[in-house]
Protein backbone atom coordinates (compact mmCIF):
# COMPACT_ATOMS: atom_id res chain seq x y z
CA UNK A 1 -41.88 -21.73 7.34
CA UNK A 2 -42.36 -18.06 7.62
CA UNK A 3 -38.75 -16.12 7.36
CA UNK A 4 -38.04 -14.24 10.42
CA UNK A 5 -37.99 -10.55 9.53
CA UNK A 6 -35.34 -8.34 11.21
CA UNK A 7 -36.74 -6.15 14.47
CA UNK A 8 -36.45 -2.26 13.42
CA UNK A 9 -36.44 0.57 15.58
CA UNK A 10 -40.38 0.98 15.61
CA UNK A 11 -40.20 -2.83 17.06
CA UNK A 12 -38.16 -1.47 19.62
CA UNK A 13 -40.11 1.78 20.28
CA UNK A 14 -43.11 -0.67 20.93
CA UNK A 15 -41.97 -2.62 23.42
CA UNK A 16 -40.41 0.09 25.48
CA UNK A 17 -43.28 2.01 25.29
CA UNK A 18 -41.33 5.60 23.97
CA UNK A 19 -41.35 7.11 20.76
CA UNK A 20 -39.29 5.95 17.40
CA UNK A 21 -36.91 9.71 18.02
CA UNK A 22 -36.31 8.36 21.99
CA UNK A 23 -35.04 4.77 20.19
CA UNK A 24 -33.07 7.01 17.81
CA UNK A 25 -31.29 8.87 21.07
CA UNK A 26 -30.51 6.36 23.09
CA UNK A 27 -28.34 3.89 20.72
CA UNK A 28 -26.30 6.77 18.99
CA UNK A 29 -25.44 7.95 22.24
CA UNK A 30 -27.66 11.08 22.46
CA UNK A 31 -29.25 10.59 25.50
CA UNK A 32 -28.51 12.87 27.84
CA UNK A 33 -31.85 14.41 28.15
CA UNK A 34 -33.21 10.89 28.40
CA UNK A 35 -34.23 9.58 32.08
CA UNK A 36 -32.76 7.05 33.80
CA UNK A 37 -35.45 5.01 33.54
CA UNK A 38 -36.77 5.33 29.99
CA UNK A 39 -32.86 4.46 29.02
CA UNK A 40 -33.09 0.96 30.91
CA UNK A 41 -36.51 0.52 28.95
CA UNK A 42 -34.74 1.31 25.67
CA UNK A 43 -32.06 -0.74 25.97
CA UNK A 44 -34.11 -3.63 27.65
CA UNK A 45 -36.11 -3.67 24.67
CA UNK A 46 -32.91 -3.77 21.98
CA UNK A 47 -31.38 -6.86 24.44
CA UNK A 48 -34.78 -8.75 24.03
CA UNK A 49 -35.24 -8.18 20.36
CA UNK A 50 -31.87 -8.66 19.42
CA UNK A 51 -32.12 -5.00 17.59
CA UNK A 52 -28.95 -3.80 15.72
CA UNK A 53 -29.00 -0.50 14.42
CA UNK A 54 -28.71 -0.31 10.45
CA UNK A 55 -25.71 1.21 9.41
CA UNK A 56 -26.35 2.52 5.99
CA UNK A 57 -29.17 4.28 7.23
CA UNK A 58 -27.17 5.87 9.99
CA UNK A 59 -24.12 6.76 7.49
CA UNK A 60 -26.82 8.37 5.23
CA UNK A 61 -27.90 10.18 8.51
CA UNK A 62 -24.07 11.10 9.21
CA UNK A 63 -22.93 11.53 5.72
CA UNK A 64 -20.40 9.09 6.64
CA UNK A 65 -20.04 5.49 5.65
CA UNK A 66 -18.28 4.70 8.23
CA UNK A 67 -15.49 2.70 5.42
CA UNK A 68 -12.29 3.44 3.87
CA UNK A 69 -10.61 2.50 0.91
CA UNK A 70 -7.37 1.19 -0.14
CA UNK A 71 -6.60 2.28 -3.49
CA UNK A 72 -3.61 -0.41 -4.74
CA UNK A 73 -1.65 -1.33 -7.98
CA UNK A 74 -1.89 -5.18 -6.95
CA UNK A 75 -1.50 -7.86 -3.73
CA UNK A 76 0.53 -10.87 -2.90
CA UNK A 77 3.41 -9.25 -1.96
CA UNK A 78 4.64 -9.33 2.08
CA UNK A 79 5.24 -5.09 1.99
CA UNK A 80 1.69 -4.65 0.71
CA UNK A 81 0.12 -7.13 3.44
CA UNK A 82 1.89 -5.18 5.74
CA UNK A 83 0.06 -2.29 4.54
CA UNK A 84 -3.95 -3.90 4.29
CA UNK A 85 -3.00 -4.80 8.01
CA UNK A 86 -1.93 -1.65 9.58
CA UNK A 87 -4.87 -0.23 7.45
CA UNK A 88 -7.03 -2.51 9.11
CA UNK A 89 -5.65 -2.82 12.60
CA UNK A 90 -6.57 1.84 12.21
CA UNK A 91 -9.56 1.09 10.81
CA UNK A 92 -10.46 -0.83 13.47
CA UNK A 93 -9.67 1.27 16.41
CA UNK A 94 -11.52 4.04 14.73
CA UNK A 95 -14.83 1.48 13.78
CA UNK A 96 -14.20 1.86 10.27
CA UNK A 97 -14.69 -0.86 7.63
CA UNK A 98 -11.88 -1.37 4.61
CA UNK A 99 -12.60 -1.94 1.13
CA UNK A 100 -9.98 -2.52 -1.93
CA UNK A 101 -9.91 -1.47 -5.11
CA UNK A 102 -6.85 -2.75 -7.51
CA UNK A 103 -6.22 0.14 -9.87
CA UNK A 104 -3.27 -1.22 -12.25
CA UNK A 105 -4.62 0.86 -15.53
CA UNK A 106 -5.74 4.56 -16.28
CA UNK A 107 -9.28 2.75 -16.98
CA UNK A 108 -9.27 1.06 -13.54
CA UNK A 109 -8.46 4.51 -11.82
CA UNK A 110 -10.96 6.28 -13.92
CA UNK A 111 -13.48 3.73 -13.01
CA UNK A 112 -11.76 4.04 -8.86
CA UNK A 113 -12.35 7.90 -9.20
CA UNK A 114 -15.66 7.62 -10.43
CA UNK A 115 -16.98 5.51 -7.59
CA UNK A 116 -14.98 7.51 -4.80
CA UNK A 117 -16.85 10.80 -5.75
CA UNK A 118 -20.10 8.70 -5.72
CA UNK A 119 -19.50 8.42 -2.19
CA UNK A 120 -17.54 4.51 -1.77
CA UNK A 121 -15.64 6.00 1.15
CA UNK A 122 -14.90 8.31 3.39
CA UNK A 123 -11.17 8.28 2.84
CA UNK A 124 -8.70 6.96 0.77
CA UNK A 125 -4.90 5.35 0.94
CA UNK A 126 -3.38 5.16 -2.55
CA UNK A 127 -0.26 3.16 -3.01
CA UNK A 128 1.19 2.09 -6.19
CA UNK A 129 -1.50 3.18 -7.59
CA UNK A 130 -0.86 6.75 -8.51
CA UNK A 131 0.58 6.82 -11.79
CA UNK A 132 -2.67 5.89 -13.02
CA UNK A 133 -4.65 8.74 -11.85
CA UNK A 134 -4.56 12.42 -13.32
CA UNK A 135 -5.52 15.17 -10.71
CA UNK A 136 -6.61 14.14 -7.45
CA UNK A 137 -7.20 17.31 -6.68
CA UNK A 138 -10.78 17.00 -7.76
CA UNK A 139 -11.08 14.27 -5.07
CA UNK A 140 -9.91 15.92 -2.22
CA UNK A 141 -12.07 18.91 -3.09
CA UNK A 142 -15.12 16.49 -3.11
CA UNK A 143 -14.22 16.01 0.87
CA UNK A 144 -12.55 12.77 0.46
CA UNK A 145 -9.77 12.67 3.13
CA UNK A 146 -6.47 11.19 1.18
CA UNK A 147 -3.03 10.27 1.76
CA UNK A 148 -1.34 8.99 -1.16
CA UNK A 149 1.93 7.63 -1.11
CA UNK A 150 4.17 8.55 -4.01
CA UNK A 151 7.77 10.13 -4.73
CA UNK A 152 5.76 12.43 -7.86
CA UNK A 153 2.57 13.70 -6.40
CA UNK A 154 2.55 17.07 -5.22
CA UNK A 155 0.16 17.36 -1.75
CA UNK A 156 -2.80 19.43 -2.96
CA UNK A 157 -5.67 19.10 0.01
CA UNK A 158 -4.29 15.60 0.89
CA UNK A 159 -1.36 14.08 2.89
CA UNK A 160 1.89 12.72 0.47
CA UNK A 161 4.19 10.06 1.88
CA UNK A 162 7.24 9.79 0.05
CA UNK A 163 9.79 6.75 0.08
CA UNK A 164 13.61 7.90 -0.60
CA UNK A 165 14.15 5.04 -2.98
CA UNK A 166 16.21 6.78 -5.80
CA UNK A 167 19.07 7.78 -3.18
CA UNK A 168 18.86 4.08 -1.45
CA UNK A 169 19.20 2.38 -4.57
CA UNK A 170 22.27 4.59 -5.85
CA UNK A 171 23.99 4.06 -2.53
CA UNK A 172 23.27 0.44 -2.75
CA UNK A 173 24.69 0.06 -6.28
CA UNK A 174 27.90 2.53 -5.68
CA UNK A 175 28.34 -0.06 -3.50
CA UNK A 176 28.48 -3.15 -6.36
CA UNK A 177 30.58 -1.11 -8.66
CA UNK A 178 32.76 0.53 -5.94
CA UNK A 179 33.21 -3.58 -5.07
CA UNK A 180 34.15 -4.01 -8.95
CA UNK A 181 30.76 -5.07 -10.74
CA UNK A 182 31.37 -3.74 -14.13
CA UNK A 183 28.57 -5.63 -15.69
CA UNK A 184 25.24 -4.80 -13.83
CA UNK A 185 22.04 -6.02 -14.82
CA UNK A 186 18.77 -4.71 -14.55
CA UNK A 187 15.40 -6.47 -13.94
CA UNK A 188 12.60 -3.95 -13.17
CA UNK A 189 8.81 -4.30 -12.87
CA UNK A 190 7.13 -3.68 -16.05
CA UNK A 191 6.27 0.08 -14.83
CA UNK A 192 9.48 0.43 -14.66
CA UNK A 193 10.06 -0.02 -18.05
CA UNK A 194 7.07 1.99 -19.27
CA UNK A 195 7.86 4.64 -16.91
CA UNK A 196 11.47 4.85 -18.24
CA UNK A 197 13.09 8.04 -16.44
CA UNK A 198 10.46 8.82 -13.99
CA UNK A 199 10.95 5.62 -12.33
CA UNK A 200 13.15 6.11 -9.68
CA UNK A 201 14.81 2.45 -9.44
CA UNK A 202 15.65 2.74 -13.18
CA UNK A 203 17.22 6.37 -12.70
CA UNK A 204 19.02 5.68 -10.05
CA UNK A 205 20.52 2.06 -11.90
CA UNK A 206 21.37 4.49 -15.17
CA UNK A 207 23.24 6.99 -12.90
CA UNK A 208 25.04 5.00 -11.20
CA UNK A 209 26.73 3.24 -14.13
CA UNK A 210 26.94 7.02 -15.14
CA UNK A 211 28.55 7.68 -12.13
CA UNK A 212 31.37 4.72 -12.45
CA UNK A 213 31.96 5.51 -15.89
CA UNK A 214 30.31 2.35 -17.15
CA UNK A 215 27.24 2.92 -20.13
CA UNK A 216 23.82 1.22 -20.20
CA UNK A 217 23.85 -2.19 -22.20
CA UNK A 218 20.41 -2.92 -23.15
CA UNK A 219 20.84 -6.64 -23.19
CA UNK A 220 21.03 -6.63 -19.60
CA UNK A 221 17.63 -4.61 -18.92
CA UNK A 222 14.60 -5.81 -19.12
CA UNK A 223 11.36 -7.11 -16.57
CA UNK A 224 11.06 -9.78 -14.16
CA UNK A 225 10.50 -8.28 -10.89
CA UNK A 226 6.57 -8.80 -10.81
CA UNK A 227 7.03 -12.18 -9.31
CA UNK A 228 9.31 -15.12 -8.30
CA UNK A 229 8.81 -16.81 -11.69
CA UNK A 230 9.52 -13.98 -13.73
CA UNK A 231 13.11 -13.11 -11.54
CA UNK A 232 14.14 -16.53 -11.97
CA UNK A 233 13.16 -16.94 -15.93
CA UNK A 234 14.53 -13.45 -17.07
CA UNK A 235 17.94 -14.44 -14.88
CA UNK A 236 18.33 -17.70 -16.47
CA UNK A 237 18.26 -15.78 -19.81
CA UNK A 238 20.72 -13.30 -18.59
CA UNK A 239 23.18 -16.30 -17.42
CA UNK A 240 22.95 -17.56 -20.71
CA UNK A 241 24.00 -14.20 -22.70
CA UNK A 242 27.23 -14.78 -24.57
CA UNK A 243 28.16 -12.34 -21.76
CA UNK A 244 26.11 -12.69 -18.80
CA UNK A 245 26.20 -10.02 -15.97
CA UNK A 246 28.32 -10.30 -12.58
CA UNK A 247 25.61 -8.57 -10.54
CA UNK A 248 21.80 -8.19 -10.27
CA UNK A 249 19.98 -5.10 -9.18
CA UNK A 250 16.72 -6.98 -9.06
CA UNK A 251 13.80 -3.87 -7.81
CA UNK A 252 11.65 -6.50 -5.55
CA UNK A 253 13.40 -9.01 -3.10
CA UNK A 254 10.97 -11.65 -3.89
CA UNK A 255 12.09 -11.96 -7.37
CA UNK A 256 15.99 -11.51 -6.40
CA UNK A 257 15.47 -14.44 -4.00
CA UNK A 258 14.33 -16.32 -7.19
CA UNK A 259 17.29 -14.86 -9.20
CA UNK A 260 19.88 -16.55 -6.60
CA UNK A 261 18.11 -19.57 -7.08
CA UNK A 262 18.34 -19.06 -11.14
CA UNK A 263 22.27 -18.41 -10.51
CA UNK A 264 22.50 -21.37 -8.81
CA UNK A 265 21.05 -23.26 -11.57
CA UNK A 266 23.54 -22.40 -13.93
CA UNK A 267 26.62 -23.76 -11.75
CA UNK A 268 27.70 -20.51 -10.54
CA UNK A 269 28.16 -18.88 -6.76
CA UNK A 270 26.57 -15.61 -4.87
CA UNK A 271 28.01 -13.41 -4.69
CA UNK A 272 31.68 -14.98 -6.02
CA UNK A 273 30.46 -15.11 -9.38
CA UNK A 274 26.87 -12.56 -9.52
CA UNK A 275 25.95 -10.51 -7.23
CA UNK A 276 22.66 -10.24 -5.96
CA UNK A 277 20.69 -7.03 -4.91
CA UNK A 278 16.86 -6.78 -4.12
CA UNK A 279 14.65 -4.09 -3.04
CA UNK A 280 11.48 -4.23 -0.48
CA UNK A 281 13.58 -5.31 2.87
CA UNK A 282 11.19 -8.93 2.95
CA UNK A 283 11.86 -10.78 6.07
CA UNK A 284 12.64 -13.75 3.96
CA UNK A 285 15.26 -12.33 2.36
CA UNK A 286 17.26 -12.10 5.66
CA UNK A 287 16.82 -16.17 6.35
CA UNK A 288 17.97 -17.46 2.88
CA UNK A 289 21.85 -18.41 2.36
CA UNK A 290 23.11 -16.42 0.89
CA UNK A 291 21.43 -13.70 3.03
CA UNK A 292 20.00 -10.81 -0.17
CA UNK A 293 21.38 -7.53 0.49
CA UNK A 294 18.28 -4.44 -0.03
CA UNK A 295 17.29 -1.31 0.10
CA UNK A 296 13.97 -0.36 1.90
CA UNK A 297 12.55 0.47 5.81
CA UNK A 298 14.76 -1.17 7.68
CA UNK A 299 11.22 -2.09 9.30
CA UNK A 300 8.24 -2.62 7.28
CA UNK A 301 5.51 -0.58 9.07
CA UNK A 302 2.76 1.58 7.54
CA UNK A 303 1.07 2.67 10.85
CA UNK A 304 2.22 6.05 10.61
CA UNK A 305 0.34 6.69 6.40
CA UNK A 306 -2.91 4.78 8.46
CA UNK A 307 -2.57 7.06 11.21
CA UNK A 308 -2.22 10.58 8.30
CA UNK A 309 -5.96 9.10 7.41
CA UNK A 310 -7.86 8.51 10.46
CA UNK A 311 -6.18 12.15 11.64
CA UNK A 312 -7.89 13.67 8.58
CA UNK A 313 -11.60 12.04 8.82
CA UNK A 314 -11.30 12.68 13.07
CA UNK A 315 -10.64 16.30 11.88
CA UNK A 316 -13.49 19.24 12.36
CA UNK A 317 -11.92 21.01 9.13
CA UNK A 318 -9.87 19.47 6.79
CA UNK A 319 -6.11 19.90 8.20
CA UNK A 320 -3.43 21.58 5.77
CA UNK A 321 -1.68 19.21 3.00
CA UNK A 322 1.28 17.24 5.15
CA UNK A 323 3.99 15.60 3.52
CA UNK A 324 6.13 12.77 5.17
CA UNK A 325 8.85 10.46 4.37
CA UNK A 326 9.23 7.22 5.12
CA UNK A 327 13.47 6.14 5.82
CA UNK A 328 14.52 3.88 3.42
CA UNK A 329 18.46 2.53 3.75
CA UNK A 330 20.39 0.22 1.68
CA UNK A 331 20.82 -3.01 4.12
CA UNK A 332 24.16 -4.89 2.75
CA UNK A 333 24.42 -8.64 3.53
CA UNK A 334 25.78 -11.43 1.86
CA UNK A 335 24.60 -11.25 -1.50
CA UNK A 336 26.52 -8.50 -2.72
């Protein structure tokens, strides 16, 4: 059985009796010098043969490819779904496709960069992902529209979006040690750690024991925010210290949820006996007993960083470098 070969725009030109360039008009919309009549003939013709238009070889014509790309550190958790869905739900509207890329190295982002100047995309969201990258500059002067959100990047030919969590997190843990917390534990993601001072959830953890007079015991820093496994399996070993903490500033809520859980384990109460503190604002973390106090949006919406990209390619000329900041709030609750 013969396999039945896709019609192309000469098919179409064919059967309506007009040339290939008259085809070409009349589905991209450029047929205003095009009679009434030869139109109807056209688009009789695309009906009959079931003709789509092929679009790579209209984004070649465009210099578009009609895609974007989400440039992320990783996926699974509920702030970063959040994110692929208001990128998608723009994308969309606008009749843009969305690829991802998971940059979590300086050889994945060199590898990212290297296929974003080759042309990948049109535009570009980066989150969690900058660290890894050296000068975007270089991108945005190869015409690829960009918003990256980051609390380090200066806006250079791109749009920044910029999350207050350094001042969030000190206000949340003023309030543990204001409440009497004298021994506060850490558990950070692993860039965290590597990061060391230019992360801001570690900063703002190391000033604020600065801050209440208390100093930094390394036994009670260390990872286990990267998942729920990890929170729960670095709390157990902090409950079983000679002297384990009496609070938790745990820098995702997913893995604080698992470090109430941990707590639990051990025959102890939250918050009586360790207090519990998360970051990300997850709606689960507002159903679980005890209900985790957080810092983050008090709304998890990433419309508005979509909306700074689809501004940008819908631009004649590139618009000047924005910068915006997304509210972040410490949300006490039972935990703490």
């Amino acid at each position: 059985m013969m396999k039945k070969t896709r019609p192309t725009v000469r098919d179409v030109a064919a059967l309506a009796g007009v040339s290939v360039a008259t085809v070409s008009y009349v589905v991209n919309g450029r047929d205003n010098r095009i009679g009434a009549d030869t139109r109807e003939r056209v688009l009789a013709a695309v009906r009959d043969l079931g003709y789509v238009p092929n679009s790579s070889a209209r984004g070649l014509r465009k210099r578009r490819t009609e895609r974007v790309c989400l440039v992320i550190g990783s996926l699974g958790s509920p702030v970063q779904e959040q994110l692929v869905r208001d990128l998608h739900a723009a994308a969309e509207a606008d009749g843009y496709g969305v690829l991802t890329l998971i940059v979590d190295s300086p050889a994945h982002a060199a590898h990212a960069a290297r296929l974003l100047r080759q042309g990948l995309a049109d535009g570009a969201v980066f989150f969690d992902s900058a660290r890894h990258f050296g000068d975007f500059g270089e991108l945005a002067r190869g015409r690829l529209a960009m918003v990256v959100v980051d609390n380090s990047v200066a806006p250079d030919g791109f749009d920044v979006v910029r999350t207050p969590e350094y001042e969030a997190c000190g206000e949340a843990l003023d309030h543990l040690l204001a409440a009497g917390r004298r021994r506060v534990a850490f558990l950070g993601h692993r860039h965290d750690l590597e990061l060391g001072d230019r992360s801001a959830r570690l900063t703002a953890y190391r000033d604020a024991l600065r801050r209440h007079g208390l100093r930094p015991d390394g036994r009670l820093v260390g990872a286990g925010a990267d998942s729920r496994v990890e929170g729960y399996r670095a709390t157990a070993a902090l409950m079983a210290l000679p002297e384990p903490p009496d609070a938790l500033f745990v820098a995702s809520d997913r893995a604080a949820i698992s470090a109430i859980w941990a707590v639990r384990d051990t025959g102890r109460t939250v918050p009586a006996d360790v207090a519990v503190l998360g970051v990300g604002n997850l709606e689960e973390g507002s159903v679980i007993r005890p209900a985790l106090s957080t810092v983050g949006q008090r709304q998890i919406d990433f419309s508005r960083v979509a909306g700074l990209l689809f501004e940008r390619l819908a631009a004649a000329e590139p618009p000047a470098a924005r910068e915006i900041v997304l509210p972040w709030s410490f949300i006490p609750r039972e935990s703490t």
